[in-house]
Each structure stands twice: as structure tokens, then as C-alpha cells.
C-alpha atoms as a PDB file:
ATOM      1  CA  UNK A   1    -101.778-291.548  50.892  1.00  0.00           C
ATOM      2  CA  UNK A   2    -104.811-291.313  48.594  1.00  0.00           C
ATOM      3  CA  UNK A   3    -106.942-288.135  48.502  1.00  0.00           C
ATOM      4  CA  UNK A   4    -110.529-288.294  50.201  1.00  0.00           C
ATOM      5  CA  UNK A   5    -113.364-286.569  47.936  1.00  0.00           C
ATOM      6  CA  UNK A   6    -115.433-286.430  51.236  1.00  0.00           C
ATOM      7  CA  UNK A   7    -112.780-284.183  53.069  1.00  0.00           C
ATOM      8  CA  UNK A   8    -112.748-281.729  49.842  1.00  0.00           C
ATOM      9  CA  UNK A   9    -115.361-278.563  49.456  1.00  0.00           C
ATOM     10  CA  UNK A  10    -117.124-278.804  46.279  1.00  0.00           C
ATOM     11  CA  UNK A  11    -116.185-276.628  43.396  1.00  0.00           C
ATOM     12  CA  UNK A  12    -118.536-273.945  43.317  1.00  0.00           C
ATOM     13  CA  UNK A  13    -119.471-273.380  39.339  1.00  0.00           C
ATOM     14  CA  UNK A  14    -121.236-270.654  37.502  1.00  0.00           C
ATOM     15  CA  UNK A  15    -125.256-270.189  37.687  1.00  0.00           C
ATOM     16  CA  UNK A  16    -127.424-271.353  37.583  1.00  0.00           C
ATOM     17  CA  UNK A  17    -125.311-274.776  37.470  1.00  0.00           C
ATOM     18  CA  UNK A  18    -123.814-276.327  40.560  1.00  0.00           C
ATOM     19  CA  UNK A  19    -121.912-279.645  41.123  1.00  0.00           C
ATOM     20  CA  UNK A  20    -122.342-282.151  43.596  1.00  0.00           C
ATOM     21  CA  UNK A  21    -120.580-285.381  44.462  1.00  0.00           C
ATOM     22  CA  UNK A  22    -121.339-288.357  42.209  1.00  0.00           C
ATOM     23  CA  UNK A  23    -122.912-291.192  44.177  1.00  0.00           C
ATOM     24  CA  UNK A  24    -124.692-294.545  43.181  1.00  0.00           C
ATOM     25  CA  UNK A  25    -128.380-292.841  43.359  1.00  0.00           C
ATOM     26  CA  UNK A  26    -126.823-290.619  40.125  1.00  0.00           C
ATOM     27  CA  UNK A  27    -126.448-293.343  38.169  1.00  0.00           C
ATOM     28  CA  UNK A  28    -129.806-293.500  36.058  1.00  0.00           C
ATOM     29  CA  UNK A  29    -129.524-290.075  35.781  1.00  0.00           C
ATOM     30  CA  UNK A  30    -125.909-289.816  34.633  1.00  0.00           C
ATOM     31  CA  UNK A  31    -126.527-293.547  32.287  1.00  0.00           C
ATOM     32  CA  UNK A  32    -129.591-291.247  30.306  1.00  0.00           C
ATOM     33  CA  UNK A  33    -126.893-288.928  29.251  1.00  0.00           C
ATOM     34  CA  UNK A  34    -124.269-290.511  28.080  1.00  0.00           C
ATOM     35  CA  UNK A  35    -126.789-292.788  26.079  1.00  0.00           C
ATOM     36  CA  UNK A  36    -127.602-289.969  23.510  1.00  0.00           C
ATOM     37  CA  UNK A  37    -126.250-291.671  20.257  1.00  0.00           C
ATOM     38  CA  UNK A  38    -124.059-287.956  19.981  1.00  0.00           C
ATOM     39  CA  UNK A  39    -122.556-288.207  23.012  1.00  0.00           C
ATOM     40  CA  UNK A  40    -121.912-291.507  23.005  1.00  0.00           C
ATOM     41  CA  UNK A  41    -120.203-291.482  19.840  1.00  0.00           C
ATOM     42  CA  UNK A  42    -118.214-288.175  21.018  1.00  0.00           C
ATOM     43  CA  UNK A  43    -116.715-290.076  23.789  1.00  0.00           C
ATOM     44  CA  UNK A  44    -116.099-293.324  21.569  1.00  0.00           C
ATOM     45  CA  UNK A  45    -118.785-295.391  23.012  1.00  0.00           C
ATOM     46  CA  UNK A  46    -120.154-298.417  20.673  1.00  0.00           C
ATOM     47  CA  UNK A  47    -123.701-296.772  19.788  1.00  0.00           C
ATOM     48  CA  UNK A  48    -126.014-297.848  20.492  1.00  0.00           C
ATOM     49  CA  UNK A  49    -124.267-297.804  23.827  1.00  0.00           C
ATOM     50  CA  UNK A  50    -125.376-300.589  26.529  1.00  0.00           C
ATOM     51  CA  UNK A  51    -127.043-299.792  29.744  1.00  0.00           C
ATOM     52  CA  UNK A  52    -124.134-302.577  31.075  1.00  0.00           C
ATOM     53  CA  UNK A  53    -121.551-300.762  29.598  1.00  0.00           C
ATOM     54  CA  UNK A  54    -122.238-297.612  31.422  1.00  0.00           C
ATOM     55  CA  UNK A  55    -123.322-299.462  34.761  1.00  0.00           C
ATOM     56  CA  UNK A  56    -119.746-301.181  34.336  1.00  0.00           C
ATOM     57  CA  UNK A  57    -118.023-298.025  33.938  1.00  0.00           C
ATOM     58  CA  UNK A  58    -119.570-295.477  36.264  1.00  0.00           C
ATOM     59  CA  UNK A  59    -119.290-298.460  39.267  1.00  0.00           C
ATOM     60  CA  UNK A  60    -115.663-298.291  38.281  1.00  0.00           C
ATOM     61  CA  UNK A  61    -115.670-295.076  39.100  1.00  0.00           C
ATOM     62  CA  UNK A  62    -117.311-294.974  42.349  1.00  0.00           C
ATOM     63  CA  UNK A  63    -114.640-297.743  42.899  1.00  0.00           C
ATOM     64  CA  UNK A  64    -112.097-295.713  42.133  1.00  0.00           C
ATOM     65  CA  UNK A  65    -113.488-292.112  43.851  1.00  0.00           C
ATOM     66  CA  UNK A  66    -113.030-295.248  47.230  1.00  0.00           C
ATOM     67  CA  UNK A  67    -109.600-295.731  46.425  1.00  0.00           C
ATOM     68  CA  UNK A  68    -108.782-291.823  45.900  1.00  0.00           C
ATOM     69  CA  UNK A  69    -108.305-292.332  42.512  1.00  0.00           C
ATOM     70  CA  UNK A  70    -109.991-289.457  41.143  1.00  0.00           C
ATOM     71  CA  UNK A  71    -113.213-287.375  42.333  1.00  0.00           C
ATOM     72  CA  UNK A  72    -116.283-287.547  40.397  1.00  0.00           C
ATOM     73  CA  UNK A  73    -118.843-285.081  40.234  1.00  0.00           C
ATOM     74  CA  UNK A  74    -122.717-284.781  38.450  1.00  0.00           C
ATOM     75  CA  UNK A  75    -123.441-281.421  37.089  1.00  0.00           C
ATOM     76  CA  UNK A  76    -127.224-280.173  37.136  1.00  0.00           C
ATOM     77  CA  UNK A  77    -129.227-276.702  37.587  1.00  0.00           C
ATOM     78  CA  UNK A  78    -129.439-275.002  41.014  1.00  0.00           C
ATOM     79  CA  UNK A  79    -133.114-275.796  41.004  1.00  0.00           C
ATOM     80  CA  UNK A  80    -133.434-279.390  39.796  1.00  0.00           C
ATOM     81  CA  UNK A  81    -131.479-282.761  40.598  1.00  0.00           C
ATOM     82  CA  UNK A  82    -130.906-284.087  37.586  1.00  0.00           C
ATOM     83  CA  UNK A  83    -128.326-284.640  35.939  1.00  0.00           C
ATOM     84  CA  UNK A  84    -126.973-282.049  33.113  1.00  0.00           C
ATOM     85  CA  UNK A  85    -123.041-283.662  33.328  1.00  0.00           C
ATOM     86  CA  UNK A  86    -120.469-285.629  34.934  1.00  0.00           C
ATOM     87  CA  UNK A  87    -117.088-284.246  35.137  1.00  0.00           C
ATOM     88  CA  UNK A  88    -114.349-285.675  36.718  1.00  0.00           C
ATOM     89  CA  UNK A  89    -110.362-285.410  38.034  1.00  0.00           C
ATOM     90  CA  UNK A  90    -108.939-289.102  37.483  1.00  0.00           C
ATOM     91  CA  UNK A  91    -105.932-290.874  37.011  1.00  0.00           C
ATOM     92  CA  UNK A  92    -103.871-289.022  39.483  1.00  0.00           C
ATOM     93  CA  UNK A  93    -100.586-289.258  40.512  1.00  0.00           C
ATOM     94  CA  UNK A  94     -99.644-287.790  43.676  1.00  0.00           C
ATOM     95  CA  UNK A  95     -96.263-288.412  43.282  1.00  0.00           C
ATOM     96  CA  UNK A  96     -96.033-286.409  40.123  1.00  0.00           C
ATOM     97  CA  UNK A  97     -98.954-284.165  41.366  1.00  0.00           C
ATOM     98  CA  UNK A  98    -100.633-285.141  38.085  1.00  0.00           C
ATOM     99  CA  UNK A  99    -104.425-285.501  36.763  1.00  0.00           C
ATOM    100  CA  UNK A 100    -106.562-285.987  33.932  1.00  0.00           C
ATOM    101  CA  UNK A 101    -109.842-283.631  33.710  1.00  0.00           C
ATOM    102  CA  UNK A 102    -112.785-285.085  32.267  1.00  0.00           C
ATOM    103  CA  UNK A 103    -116.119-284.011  31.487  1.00  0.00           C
ATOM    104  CA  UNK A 104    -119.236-284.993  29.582  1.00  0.00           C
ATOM    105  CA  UNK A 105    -122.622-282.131  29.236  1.00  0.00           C
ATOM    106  CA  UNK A 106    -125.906-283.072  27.774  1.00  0.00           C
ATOM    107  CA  UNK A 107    -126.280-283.021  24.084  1.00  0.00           C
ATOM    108  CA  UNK A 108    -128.932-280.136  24.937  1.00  0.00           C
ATOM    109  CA  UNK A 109    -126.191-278.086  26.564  1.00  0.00           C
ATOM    110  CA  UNK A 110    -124.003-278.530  23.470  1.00  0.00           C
ATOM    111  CA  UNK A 111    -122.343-275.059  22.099  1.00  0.00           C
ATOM    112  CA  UNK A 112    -123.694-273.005  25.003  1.00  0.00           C
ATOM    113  CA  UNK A 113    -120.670-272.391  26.546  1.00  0.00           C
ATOM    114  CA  UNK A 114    -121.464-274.292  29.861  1.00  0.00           C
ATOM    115  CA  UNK A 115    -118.099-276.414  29.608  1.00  0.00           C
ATOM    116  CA  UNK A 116    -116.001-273.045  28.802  1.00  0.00           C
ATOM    117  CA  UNK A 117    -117.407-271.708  32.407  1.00  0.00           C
ATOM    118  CA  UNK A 118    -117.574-274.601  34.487  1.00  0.00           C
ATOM    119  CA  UNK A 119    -113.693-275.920  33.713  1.00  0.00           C
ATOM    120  CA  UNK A 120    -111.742-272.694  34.893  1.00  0.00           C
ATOM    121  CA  UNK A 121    -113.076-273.892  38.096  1.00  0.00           C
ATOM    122  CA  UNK A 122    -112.116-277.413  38.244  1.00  0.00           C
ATOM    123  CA  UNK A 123    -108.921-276.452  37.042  1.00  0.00           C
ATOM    124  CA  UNK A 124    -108.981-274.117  40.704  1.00  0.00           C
ATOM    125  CA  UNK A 125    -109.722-277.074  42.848  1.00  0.00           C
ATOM    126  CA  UNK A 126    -107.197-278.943  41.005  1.00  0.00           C
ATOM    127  CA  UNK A 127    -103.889-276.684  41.680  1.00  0.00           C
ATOM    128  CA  UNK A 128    -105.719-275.291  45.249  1.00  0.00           C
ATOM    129  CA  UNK A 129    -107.383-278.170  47.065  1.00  0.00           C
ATOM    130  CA  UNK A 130    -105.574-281.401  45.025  1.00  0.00           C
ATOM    131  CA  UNK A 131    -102.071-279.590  45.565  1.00  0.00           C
ATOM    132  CA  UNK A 132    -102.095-280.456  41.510  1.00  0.00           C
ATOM    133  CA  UNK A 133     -98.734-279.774  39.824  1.00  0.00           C
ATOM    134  CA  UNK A 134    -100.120-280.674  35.644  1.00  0.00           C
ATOM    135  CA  UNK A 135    -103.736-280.912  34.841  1.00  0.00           C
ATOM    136  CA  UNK A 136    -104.189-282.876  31.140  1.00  0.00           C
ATOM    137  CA  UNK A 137    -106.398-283.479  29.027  1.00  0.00           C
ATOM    138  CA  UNK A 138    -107.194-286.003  26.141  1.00  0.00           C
ATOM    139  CA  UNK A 139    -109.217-284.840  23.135  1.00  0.00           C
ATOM    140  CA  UNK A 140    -110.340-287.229  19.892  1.00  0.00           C
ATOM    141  CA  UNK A 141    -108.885-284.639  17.352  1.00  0.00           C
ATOM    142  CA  UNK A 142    -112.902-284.640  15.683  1.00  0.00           C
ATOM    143  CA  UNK A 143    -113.908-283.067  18.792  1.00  0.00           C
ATOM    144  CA  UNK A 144    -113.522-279.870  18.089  1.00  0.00           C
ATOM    145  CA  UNK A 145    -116.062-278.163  21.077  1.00  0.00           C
ATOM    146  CA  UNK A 146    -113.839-279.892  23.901  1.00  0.00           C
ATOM    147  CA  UNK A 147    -110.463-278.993  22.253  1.00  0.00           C
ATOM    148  CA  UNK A 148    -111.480-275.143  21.885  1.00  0.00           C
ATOM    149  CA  UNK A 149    -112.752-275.155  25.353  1.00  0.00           C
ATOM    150  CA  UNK A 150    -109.586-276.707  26.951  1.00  0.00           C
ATOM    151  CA  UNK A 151    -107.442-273.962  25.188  1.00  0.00           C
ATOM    152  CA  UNK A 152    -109.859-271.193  25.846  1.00  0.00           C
ATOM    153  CA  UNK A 153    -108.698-272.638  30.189  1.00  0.00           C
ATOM    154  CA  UNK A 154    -105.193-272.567  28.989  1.00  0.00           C
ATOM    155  CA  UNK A 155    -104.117-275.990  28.202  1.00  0.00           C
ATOM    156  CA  UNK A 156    -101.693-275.843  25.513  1.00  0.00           C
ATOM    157  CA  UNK A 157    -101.847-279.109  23.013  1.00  0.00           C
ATOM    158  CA  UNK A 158     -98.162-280.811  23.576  1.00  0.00           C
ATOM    159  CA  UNK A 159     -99.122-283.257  20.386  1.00  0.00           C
ATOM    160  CA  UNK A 160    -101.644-285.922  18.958  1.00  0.00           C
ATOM    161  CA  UNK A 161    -100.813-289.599  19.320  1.00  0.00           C
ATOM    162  CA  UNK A 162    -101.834-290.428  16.265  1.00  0.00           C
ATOM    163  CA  UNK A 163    -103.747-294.252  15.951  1.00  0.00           C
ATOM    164  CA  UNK A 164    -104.496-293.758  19.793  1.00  0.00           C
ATOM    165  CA  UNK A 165    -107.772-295.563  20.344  1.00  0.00           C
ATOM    166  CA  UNK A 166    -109.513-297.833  18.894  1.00  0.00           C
ATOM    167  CA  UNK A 167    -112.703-295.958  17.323  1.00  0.00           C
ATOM    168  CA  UNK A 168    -115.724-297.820  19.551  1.00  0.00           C
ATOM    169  CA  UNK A 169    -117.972-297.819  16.351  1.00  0.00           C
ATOM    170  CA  UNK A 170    -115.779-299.707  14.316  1.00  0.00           C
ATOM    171  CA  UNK A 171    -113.998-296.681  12.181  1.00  0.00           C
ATOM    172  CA  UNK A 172    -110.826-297.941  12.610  1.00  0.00           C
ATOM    173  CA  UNK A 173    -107.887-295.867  14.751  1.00  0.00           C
ATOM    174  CA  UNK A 174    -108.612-292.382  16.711  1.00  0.00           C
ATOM    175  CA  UNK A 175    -106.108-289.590  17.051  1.00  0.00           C
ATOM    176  CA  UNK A 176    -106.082-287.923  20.399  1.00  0.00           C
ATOM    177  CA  UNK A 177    -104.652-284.240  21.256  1.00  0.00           C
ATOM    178  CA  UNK A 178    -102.609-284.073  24.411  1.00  0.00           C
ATOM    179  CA  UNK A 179    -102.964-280.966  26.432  1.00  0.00           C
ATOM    180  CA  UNK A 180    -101.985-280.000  29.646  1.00  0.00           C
ATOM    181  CA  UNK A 181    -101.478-277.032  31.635  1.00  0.00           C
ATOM    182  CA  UNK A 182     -99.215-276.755  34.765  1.00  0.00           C
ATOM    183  CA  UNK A 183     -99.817-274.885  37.783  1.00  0.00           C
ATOM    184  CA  UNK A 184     -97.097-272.426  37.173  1.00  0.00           C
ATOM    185  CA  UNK A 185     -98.757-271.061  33.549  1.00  0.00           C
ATOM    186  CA  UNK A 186    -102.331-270.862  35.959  1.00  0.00           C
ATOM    187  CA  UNK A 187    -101.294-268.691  38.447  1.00  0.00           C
ATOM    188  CA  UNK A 188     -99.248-266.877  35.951  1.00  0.00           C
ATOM    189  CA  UNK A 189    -102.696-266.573  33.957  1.00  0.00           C
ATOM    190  CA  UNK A 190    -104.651-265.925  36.879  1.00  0.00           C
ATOM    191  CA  UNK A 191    -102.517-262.994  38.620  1.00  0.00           C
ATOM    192  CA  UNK A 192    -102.910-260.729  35.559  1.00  0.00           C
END
């Protein structure tokens, strides 16, 4: 059995931000983002990154949100629709009770802290509502902002796989940082 986004509440994040399900009229919206040159090159997109390169992706993963592969959502202010984000809980495993957070903010949004708020609560609805047993999370090593602000939720790096991915602009080989955290270290964390 395959979770069902549509069943779930929606995380509720800090203001004035709030989250809503990611759906096919978000698509423009959440394309202009990840075409900034900086974050596509953060998230090892080819830059300049194509329009059908995105639309390829983020159909995938309405595809897979379907399936109850993962749950999607689009990040933006309390008082305007558009989109600030996209952050997501893929790849799981319900048989391991496993997932991998993801999460992309505007390059405006960069170094304001927004990620450092917004992911104690996705990690939450991951061990409450997804019955999640190990969140983890995959870092390019250069990315410095997303590794601090996984470790500032309590992931703990387990180790870089070194020559990982293949860098999308043509820099040869990326190492990526492992981190996870498991349920029992949260509520641990949480309970103090």
C-alpha cells in the first residue's frame, strides 16, 4: 500500500510562509525558480537549464506523488501564490519506513534562514503522519547552506560517496554527504 498525499494534512510551516500541495498549475511558477543559473547549478542542473528539462522532471513528480511515491509540496508567502520553493519527501520505502527530504528556495531567499525553519517541520510530518522510521538526505559536499541546515534539524552525516554524480555542467565527478536522522534521535531531540 502506497501513501495518499490527498489523505495527509499539510505541514503547517513558520510565517509568514505556508506550503501547499504541488499540482500541475505550479509548474511555471516552480520551472522560474529552479531556472536561476545559481540554483540550477546548486542542484547540478546543466545551466543554462531547459524549460524541457524541468517540465520532464516536475511531471515525473506529479507521476510519482500518483503512485505514492513521495509528496511534493510548493512553498510561497501567506499572502501571495507564488512560488518561493518546492520541497519534497521522495523515494520512500515503506517497508523500511525510509525517505529522502528534498528542498529547493529561491535564490532571493538564500542565507535567510527560511530552510533552517521550514525543515524541522517536514521532518514532523515525516516520523508523525508518514509513520517514517529514517529521514536522509543527500548534499553535493560544495553546498555548504543545505549541509549546515540539515545538521542544525539533526541529521548526522554517515559519509560522502565520493565521485557520486556526474557534475551536470561538465566539471567532472560530485561528492555527496549522506545524512540521515532516525526517528528515535527526533523524539529523543524533541522531548528535551
Amino acid at each position: 500500500m502506497s501513501m495518499s498525499y490527498a489523505t495527509l494534512p499539510l505541514p503547517v510551516v513558520p510565517a509568514p510562509y505556508r506550503l501547499r500541495v504541488f499540482t500541475p498549475e505550479d509548474m511555471d511558477g516552480v520551472i522560474a525558480l529552479y531556472s536561476h543559473p545559481e540554483v540550477a547549478r546548486s542542484l547540478n542542473f546543466t545551466v543554462p537549464v531547459l524549460r524541457e528539462t524541468l517540465h520532464t522532471k516536475l511531471t515525473g513528480d506529479l507521476e510519482a506523488m500518483r503512485q505514492g511515491k513521495g509528496i511534493r509540496w510548493v512553498l510561497a508567502h501567506e499572502q501571495a501564490p507564488t512560488p518561493l520553493g518546492y520541497l519534497t519527501l521522495f523515494n520512500w520505502s515503506q517497508k523500511d519506513r525510509r525517505a529522502e527530504v528534498g528542498y529547493m528556495v529561491a535564490r532571493a531567499l538564500w542565507g535567510q534562514g527560511v530552510m533552517t525553519g521550514i525543515l524541522p517541520t517536514l521532518i514532523r510530518f515525516g516520523f508523525e503522519h508518514l509513520n517514517l522510521h529514517r529521514i536522509e538526505g543527500m548534499v553535493n559536499v560544495r553546498n555548504t547552506a543545505s549541509h549546515r541546515a540539515l545538521t542544525r534539524a539533526g541529521f548526522q552525516q554517515e559519509g560522502v560517496m565520493r565521485g557520486y554524480q556526474a557534475d551536470g555542467n561538465g566539471g567532472g565527478f560530485n561528492d555527496i554527504a549522506l545524512l540521515a536522522l532516525l526517528e528515535d534521535t527526533w523524539r529523543a531531540s524533541v522531548a528535551k
